[in-house]
PDBML (XML) file of the C-alpha atoms, coordinates in Angstrom:
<?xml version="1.0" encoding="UTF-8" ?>
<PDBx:datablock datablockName="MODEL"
   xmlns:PDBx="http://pdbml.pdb.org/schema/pdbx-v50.xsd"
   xmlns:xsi="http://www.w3.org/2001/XMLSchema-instance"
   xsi:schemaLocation="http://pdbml.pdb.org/schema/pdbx-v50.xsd pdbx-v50.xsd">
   <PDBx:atom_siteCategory>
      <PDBx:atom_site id="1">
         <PDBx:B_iso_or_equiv>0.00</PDBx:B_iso_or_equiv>
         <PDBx:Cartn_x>-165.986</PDBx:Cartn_x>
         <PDBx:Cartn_y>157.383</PDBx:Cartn_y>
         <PDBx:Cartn_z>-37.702</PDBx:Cartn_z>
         <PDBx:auth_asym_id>A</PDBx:auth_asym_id>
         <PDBx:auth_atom_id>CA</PDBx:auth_atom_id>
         <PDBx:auth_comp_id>UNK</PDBx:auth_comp_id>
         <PDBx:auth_seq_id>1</PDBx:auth_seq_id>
         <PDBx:group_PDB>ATOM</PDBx:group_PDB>
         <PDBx:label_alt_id xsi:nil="true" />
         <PDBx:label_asym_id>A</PDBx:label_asym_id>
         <PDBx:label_atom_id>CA</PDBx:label_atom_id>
         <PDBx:label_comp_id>UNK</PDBx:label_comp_id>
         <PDBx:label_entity_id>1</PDBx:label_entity_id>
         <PDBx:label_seq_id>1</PDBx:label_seq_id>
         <PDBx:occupancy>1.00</PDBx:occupancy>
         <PDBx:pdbx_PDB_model_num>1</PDBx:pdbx_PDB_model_num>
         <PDBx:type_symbol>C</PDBx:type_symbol>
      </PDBx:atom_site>
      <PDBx:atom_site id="2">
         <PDBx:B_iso_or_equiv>0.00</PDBx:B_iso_or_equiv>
         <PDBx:Cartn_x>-167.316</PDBx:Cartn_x>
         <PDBx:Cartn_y>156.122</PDBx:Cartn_y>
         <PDBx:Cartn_z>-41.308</PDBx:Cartn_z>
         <PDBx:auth_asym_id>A</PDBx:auth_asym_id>
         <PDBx:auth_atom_id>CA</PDBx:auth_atom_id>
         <PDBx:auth_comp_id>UNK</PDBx:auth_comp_id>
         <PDBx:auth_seq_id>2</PDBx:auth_seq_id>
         <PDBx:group_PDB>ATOM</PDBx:group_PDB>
         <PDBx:label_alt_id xsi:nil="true" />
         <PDBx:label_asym_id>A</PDBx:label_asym_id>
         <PDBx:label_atom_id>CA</PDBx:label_atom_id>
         <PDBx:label_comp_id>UNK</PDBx:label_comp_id>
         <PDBx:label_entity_id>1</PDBx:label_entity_id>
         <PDBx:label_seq_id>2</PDBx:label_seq_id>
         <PDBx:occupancy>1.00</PDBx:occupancy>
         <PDBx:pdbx_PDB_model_num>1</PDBx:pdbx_PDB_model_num>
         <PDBx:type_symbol>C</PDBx:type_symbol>
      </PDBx:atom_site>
      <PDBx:atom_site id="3">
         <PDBx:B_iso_or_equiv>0.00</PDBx:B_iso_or_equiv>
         <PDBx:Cartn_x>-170.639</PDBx:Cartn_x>
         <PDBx:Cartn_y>157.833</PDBx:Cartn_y>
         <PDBx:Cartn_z>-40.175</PDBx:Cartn_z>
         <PDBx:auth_asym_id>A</PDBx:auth_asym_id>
         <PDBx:auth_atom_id>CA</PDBx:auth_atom_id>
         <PDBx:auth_comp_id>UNK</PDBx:auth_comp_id>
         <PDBx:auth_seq_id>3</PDBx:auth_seq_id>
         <PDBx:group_PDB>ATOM</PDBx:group_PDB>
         <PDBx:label_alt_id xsi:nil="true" />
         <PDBx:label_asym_id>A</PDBx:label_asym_id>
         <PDBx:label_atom_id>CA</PDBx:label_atom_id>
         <PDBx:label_comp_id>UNK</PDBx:label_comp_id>
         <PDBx:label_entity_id>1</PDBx:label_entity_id>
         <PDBx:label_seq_id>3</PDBx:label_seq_id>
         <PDBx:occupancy>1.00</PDBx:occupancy>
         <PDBx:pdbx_PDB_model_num>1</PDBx:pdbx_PDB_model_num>
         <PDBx:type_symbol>C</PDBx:type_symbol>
      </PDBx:atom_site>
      <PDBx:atom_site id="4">
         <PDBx:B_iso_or_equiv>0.00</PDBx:B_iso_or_equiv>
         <PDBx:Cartn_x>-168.894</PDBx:Cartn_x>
         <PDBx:Cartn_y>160.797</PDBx:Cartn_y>
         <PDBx:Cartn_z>-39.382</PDBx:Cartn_z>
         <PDBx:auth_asym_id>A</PDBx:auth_asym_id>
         <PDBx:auth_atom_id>CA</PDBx:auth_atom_id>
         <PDBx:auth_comp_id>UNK</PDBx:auth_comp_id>
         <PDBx:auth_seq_id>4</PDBx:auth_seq_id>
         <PDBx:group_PDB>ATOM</PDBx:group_PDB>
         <PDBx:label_alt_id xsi:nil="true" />
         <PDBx:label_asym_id>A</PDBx:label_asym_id>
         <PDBx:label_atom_id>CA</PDBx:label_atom_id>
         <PDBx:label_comp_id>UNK</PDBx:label_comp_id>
         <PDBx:label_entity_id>1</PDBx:label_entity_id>
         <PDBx:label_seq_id>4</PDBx:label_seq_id>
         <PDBx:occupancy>1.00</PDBx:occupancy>
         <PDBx:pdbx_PDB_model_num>1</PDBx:pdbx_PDB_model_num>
         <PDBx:type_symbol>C</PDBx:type_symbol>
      </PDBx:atom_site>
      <PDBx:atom_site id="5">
         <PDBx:B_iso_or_equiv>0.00</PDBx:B_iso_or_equiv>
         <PDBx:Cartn_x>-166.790</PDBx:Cartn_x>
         <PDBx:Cartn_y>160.546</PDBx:Cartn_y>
         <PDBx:Cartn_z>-42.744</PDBx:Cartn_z>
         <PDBx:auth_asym_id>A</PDBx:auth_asym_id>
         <PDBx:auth_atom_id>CA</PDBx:auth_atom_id>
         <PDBx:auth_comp_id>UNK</PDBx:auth_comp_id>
         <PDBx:auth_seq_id>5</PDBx:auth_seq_id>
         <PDBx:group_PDB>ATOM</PDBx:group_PDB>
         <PDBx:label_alt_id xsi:nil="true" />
         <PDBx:label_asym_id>A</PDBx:label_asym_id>
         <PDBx:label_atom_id>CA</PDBx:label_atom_id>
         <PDBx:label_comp_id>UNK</PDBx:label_comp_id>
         <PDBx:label_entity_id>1</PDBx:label_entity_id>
         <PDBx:label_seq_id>5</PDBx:label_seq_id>
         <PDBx:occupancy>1.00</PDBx:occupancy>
         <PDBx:pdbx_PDB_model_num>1</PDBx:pdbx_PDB_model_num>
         <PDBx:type_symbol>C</PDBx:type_symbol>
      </PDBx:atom_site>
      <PDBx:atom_site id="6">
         <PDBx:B_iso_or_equiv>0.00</PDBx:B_iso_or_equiv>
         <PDBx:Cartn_x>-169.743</PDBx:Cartn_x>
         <PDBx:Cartn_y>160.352</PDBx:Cartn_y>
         <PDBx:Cartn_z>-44.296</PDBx:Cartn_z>
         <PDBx:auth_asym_id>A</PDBx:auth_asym_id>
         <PDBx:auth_atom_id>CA</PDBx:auth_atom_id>
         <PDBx:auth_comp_id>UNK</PDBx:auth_comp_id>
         <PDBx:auth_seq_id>6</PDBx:auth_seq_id>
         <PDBx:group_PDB>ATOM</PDBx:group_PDB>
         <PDBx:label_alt_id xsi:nil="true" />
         <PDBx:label_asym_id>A</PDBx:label_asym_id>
         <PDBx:label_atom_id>CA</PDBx:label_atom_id>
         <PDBx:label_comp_id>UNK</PDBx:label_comp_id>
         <PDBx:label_entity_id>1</PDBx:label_entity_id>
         <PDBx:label_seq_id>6</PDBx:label_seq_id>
         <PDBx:occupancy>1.00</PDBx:occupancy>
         <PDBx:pdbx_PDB_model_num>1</PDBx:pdbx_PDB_model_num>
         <PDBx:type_symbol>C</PDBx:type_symbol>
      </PDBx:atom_site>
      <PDBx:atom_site id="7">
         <PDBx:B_iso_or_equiv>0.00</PDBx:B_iso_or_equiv>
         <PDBx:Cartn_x>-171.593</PDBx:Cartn_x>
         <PDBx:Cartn_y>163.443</PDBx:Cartn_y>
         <PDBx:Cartn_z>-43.125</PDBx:Cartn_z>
         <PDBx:auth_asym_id>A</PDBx:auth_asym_id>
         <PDBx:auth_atom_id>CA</PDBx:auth_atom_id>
         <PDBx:auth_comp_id>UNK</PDBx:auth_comp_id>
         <PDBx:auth_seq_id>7</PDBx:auth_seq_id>
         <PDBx:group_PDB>ATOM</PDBx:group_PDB>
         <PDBx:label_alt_id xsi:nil="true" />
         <PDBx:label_asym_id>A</PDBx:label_asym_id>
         <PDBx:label_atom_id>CA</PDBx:label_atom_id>
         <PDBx:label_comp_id>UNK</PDBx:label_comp_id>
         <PDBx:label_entity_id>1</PDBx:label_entity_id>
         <PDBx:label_seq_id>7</PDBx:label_seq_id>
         <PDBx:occupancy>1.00</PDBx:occupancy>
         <PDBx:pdbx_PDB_model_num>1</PDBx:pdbx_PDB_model_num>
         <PDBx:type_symbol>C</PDBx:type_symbol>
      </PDBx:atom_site>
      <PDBx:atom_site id="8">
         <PDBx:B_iso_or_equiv>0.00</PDBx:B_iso_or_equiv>
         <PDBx:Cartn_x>-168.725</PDBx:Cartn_x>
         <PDBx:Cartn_y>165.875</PDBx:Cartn_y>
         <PDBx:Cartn_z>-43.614</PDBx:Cartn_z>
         <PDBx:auth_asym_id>A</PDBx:auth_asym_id>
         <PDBx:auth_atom_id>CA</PDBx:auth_atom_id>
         <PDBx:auth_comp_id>UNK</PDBx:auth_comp_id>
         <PDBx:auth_seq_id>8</PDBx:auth_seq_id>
         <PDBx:group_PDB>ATOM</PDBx:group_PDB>
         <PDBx:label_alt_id xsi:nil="true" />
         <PDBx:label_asym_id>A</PDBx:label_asym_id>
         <PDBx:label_atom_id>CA</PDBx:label_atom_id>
         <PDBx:label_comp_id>UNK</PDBx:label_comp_id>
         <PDBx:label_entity_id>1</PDBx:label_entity_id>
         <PDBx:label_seq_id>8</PDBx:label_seq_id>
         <PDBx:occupancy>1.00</PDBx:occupancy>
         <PDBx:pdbx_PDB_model_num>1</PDBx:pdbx_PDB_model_num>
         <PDBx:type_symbol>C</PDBx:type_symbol>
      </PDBx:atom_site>
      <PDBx:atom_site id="9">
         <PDBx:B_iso_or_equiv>0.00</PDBx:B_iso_or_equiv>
         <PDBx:Cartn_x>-168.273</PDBx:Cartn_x>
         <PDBx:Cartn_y>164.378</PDBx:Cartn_y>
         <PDBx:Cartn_z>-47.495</PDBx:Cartn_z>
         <PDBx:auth_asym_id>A</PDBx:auth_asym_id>
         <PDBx:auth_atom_id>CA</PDBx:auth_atom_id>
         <PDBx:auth_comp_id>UNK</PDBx:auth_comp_id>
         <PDBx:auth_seq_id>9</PDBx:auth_seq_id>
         <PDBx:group_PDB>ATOM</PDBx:group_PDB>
         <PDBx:label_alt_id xsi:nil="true" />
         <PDBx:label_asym_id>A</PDBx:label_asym_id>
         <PDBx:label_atom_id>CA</PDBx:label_atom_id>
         <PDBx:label_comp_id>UNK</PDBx:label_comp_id>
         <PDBx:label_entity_id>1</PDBx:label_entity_id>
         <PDBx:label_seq_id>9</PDBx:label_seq_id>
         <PDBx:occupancy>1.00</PDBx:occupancy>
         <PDBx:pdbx_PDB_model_num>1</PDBx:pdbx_PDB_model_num>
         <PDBx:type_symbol>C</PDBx:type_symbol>
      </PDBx:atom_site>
      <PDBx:atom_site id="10">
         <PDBx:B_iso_or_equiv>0.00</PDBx:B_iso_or_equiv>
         <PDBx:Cartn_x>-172.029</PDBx:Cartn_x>
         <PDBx:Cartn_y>165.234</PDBx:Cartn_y>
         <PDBx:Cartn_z>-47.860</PDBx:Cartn_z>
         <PDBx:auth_asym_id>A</PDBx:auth_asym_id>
         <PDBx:auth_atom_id>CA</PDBx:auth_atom_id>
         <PDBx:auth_comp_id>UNK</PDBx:auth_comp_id>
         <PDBx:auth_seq_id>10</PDBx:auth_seq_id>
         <PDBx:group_PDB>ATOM</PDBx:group_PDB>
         <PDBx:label_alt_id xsi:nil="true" />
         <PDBx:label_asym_id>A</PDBx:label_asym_id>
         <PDBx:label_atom_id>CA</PDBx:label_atom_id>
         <PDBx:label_comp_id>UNK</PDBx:label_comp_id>
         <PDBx:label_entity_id>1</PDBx:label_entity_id>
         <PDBx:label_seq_id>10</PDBx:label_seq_id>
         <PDBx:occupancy>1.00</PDBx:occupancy>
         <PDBx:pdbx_PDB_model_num>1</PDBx:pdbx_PDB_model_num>
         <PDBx:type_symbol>C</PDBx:type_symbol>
      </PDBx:atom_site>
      <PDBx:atom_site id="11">
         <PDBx:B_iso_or_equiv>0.00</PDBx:B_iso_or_equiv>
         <PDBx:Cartn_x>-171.502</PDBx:Cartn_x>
         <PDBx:Cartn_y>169.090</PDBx:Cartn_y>
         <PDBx:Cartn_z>-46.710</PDBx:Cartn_z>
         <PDBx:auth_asym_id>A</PDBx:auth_asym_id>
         <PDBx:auth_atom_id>CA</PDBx:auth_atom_id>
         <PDBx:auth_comp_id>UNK</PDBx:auth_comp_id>
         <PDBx:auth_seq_id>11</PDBx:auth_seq_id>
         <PDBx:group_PDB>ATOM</PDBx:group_PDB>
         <PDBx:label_alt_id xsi:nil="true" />
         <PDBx:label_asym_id>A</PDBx:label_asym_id>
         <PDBx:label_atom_id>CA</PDBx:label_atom_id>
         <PDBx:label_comp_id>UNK</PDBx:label_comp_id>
         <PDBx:label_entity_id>1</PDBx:label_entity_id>
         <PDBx:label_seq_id>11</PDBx:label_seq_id>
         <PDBx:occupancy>1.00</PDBx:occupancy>
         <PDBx:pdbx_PDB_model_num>1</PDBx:pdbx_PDB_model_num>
         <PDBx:type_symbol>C</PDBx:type_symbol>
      </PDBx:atom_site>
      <PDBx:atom_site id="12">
         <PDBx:B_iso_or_equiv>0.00</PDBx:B_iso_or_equiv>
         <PDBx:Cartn_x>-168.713</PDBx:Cartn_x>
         <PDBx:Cartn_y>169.902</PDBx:Cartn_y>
         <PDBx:Cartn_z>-48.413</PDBx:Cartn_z>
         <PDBx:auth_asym_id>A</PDBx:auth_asym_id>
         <PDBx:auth_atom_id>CA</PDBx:auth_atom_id>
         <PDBx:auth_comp_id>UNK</PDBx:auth_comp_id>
         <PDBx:auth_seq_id>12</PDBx:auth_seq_id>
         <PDBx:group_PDB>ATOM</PDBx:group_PDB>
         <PDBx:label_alt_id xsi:nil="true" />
         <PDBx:label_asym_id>A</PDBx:label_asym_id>
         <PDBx:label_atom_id>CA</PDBx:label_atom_id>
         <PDBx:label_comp_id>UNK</PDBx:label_comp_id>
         <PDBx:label_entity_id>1</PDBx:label_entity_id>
         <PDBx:label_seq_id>12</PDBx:label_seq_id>
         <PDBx:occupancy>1.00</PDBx:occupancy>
         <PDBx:pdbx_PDB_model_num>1</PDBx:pdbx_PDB_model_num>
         <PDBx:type_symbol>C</PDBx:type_symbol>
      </PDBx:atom_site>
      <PDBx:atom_site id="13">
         <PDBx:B_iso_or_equiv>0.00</PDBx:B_iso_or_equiv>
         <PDBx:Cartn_x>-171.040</PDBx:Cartn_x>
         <PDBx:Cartn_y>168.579</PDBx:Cartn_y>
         <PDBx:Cartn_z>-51.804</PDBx:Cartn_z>
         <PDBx:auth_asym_id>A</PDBx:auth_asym_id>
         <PDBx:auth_atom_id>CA</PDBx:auth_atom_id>
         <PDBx:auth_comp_id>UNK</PDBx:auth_comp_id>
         <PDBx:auth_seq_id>13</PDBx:auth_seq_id>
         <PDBx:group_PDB>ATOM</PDBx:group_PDB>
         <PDBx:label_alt_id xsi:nil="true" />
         <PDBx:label_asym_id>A</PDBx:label_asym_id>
         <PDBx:label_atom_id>CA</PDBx:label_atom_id>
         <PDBx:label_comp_id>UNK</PDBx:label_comp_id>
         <PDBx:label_entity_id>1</PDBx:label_entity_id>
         <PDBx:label_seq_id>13</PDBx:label_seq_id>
         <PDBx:occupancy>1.00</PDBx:occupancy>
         <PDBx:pdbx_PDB_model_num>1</PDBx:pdbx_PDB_model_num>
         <PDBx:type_symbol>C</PDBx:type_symbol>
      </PDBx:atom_site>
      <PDBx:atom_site id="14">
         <PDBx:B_iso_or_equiv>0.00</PDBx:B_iso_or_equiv>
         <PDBx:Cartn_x>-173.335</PDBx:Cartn_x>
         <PDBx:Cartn_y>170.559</PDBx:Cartn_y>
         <PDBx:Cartn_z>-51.076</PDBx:Cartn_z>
         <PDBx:auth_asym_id>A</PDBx:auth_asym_id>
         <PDBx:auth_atom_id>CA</PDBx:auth_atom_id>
         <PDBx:auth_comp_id>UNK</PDBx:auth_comp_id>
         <PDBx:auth_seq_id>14</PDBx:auth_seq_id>
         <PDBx:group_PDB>ATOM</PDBx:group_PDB>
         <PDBx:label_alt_id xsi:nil="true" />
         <PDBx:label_asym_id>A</PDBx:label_asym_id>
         <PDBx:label_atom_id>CA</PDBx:label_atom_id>
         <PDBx:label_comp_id>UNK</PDBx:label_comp_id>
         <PDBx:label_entity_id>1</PDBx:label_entity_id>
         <PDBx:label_seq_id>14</PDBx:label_seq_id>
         <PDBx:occupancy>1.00</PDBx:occupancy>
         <PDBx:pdbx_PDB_model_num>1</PDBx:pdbx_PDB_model_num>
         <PDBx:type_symbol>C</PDBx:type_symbol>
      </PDBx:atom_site>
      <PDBx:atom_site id="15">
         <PDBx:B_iso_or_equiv>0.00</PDBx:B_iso_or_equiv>
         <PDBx:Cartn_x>-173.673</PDBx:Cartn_x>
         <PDBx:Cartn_y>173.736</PDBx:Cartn_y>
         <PDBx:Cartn_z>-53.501</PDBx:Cartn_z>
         <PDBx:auth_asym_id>A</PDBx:auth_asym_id>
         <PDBx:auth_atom_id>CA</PDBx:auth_atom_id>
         <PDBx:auth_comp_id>UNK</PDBx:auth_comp_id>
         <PDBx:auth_seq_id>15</PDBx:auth_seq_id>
         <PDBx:group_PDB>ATOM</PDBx:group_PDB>
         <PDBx:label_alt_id xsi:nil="true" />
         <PDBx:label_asym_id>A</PDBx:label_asym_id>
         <PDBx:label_atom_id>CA</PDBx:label_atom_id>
         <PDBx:label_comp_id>UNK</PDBx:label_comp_id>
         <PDBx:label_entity_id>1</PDBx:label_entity_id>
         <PDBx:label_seq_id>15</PDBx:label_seq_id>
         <PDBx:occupancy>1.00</PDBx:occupancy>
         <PDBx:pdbx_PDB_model_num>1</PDBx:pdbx_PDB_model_num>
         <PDBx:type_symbol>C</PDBx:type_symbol>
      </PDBx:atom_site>
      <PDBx:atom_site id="16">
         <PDBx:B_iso_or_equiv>0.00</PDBx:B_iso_or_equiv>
         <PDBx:Cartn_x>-173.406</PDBx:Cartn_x>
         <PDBx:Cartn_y>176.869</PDBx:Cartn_y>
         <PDBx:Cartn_z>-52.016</PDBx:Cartn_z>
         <PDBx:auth_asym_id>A</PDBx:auth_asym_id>
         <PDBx:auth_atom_id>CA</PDBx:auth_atom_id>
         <PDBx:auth_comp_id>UNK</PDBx:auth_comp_id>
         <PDBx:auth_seq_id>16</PDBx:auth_seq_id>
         <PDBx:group_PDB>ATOM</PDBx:group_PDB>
         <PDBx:label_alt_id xsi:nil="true" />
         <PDBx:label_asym_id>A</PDBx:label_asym_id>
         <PDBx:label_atom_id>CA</PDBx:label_atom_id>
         <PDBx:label_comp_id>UNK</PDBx:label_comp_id>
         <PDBx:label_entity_id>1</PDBx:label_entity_id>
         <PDBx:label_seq_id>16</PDBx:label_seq_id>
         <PDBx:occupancy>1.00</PDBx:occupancy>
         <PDBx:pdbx_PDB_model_num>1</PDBx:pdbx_PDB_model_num>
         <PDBx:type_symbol>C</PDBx:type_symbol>
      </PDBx:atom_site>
      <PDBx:atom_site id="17">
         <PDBx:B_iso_or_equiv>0.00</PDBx:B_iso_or_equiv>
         <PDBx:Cartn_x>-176.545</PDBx:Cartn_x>
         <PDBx:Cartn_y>179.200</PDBx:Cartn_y>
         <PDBx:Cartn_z>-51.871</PDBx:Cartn_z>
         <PDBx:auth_asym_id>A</PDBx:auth_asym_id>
         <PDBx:auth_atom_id>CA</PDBx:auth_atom_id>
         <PDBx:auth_comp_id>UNK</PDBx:auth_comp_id>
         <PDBx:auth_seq_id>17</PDBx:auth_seq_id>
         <PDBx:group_PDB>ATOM</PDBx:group_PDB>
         <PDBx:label_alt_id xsi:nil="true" />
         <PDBx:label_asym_id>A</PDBx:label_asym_id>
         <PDBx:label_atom_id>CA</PDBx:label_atom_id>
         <PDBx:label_comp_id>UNK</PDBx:label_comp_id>
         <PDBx:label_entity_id>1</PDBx:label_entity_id>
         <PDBx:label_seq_id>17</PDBx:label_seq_id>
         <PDBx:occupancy>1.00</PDBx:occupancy>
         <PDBx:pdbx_PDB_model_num>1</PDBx:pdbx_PDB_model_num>
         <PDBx:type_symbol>C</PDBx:type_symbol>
      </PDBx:atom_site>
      <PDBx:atom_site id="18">
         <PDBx:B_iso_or_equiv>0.00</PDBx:B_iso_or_equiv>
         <PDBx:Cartn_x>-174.735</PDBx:Cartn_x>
         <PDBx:Cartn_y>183.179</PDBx:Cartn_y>
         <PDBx:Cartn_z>-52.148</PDBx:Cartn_z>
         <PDBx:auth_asym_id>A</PDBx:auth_asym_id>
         <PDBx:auth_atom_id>CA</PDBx:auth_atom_id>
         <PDBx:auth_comp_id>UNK</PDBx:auth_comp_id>
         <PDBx:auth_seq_id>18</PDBx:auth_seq_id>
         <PDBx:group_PDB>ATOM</PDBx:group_PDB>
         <PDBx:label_alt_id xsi:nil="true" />
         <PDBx:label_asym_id>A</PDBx:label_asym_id>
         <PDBx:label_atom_id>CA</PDBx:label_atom_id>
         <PDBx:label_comp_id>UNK</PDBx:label_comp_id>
         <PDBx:label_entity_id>1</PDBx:label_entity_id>
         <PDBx:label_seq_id>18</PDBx:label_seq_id>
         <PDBx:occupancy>1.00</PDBx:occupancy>
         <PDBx:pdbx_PDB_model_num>1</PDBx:pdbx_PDB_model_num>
         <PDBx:type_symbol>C</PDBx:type_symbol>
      </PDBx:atom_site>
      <PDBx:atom_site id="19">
         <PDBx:B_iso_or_equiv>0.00</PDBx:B_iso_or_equiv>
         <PDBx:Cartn_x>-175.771</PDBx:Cartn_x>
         <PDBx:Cartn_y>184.019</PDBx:Cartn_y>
         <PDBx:Cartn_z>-55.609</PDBx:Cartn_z>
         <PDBx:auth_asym_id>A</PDBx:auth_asym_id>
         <PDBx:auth_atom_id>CA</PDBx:auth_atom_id>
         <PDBx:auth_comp_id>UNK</PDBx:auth_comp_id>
         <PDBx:auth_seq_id>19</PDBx:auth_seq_id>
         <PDBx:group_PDB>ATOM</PDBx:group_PDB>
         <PDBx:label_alt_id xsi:nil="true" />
         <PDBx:label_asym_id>A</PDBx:label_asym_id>
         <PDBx:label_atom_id>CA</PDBx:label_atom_id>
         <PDBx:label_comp_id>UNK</PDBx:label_comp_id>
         <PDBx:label_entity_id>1</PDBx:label_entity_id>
         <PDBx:label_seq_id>19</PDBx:label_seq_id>
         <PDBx:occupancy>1.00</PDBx:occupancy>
         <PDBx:pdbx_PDB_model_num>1</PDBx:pdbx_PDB_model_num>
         <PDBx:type_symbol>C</PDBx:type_symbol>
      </PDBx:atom_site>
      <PDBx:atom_site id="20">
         <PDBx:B_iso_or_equiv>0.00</PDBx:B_iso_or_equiv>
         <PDBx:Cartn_x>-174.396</PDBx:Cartn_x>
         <PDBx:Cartn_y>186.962</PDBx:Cartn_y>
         <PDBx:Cartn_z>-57.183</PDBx:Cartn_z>
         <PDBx:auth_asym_id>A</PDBx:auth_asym_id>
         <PDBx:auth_atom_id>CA</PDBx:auth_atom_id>
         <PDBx:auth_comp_id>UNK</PDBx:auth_comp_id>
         <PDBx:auth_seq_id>20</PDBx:auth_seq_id>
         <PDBx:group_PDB>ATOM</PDBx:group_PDB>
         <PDBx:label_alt_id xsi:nil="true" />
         <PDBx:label_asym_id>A</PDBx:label_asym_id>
         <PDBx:label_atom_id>CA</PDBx:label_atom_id>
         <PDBx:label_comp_id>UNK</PDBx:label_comp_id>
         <PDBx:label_entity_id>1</PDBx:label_entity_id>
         <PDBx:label_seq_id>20</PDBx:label_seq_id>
         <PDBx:occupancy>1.00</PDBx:occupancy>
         <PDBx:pdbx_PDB_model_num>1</PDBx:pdbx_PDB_model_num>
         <PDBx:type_symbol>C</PDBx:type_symbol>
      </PDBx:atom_site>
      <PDBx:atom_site id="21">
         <PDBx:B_iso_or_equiv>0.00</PDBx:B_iso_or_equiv>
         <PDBx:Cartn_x>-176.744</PDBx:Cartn_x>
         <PDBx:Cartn_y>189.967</PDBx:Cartn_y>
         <PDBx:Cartn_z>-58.794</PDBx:Cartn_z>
         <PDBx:auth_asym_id>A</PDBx:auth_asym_id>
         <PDBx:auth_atom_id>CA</PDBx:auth_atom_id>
         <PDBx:auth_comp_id>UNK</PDBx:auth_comp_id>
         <PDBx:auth_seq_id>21</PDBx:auth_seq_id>
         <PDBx:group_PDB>ATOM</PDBx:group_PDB>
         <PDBx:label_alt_id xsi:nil="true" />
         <PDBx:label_asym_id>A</PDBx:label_asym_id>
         <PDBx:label_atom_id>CA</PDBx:label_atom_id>
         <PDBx:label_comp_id>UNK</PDBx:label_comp_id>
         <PDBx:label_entity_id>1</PDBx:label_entity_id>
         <PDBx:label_seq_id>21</PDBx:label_seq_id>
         <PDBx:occupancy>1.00</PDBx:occupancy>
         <PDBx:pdbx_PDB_model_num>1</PDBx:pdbx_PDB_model_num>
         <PDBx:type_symbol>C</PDBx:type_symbol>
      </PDBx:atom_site>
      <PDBx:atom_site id="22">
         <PDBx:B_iso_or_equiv>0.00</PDBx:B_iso_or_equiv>
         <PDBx:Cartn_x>-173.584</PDBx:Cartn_x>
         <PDBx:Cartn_y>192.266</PDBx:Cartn_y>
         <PDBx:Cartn_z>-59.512</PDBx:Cartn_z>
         <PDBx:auth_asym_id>A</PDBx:auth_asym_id>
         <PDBx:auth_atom_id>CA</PDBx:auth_atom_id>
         <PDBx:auth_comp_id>UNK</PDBx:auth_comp_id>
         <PDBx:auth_seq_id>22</PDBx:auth_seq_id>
         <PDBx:group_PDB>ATOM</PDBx:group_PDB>
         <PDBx:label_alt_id xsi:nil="true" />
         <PDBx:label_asym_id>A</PDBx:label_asym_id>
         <PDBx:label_atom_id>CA</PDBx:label_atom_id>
         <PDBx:label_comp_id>UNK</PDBx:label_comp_id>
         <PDBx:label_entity_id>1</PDBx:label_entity_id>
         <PDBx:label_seq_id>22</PDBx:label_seq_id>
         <PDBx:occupancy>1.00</PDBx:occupancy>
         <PDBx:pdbx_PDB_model_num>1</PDBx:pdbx_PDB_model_num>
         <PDBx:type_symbol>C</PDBx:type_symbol>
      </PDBx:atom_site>
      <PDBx:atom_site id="23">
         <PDBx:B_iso_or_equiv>0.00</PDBx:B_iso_or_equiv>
         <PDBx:Cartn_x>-170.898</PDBx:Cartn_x>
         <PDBx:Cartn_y>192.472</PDBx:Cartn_y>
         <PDBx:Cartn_z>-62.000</PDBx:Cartn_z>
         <PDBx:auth_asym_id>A</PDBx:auth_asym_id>
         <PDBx:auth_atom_id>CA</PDBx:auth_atom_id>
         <PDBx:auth_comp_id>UNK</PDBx:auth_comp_id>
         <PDBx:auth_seq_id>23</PDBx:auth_seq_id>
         <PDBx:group_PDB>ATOM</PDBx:group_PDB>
         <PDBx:label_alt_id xsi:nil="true" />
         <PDBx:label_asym_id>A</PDBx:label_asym_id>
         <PDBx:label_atom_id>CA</PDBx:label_atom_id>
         <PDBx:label_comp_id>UNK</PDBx:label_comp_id>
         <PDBx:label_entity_id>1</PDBx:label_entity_id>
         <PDBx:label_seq_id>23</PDBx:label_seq_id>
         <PDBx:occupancy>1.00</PDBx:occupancy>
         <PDBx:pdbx_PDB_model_num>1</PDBx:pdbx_PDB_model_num>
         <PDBx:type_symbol>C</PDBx:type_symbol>
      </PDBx:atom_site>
      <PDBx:atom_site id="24">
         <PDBx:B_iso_or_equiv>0.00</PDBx:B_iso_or_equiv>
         <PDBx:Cartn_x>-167.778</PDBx:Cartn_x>
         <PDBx:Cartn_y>194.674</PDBx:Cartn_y>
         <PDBx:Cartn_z>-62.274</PDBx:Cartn_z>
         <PDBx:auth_asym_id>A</PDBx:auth_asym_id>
         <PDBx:auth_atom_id>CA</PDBx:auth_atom_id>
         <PDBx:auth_comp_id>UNK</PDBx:auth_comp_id>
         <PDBx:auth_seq_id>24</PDBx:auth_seq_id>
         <PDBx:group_PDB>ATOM</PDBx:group_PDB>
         <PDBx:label_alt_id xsi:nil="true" />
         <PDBx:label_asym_id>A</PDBx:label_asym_id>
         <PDBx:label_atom_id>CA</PDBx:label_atom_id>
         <PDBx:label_comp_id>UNK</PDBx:label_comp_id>
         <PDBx:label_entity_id>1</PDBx:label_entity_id>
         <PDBx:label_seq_id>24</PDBx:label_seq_id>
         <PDBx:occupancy>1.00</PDBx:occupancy>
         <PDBx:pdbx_PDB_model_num>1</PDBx:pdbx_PDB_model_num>
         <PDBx:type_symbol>C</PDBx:type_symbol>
      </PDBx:atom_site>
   </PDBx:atom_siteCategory>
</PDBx:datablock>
């Protein structure tokens, strides 16, 4: 369980990669 704690705390830091090129 603390392993899987662990794991899904690490994903959800992890920084997105979509960049955006656009504007409005």
């Amino acid at each position: 369980m603390a392993g899987l704690v662990a794991l899904l705390v690490g994903l959800a830091a992890t920084p997105s990669t979509a960049q955006v090129f656009t504007g409005r």
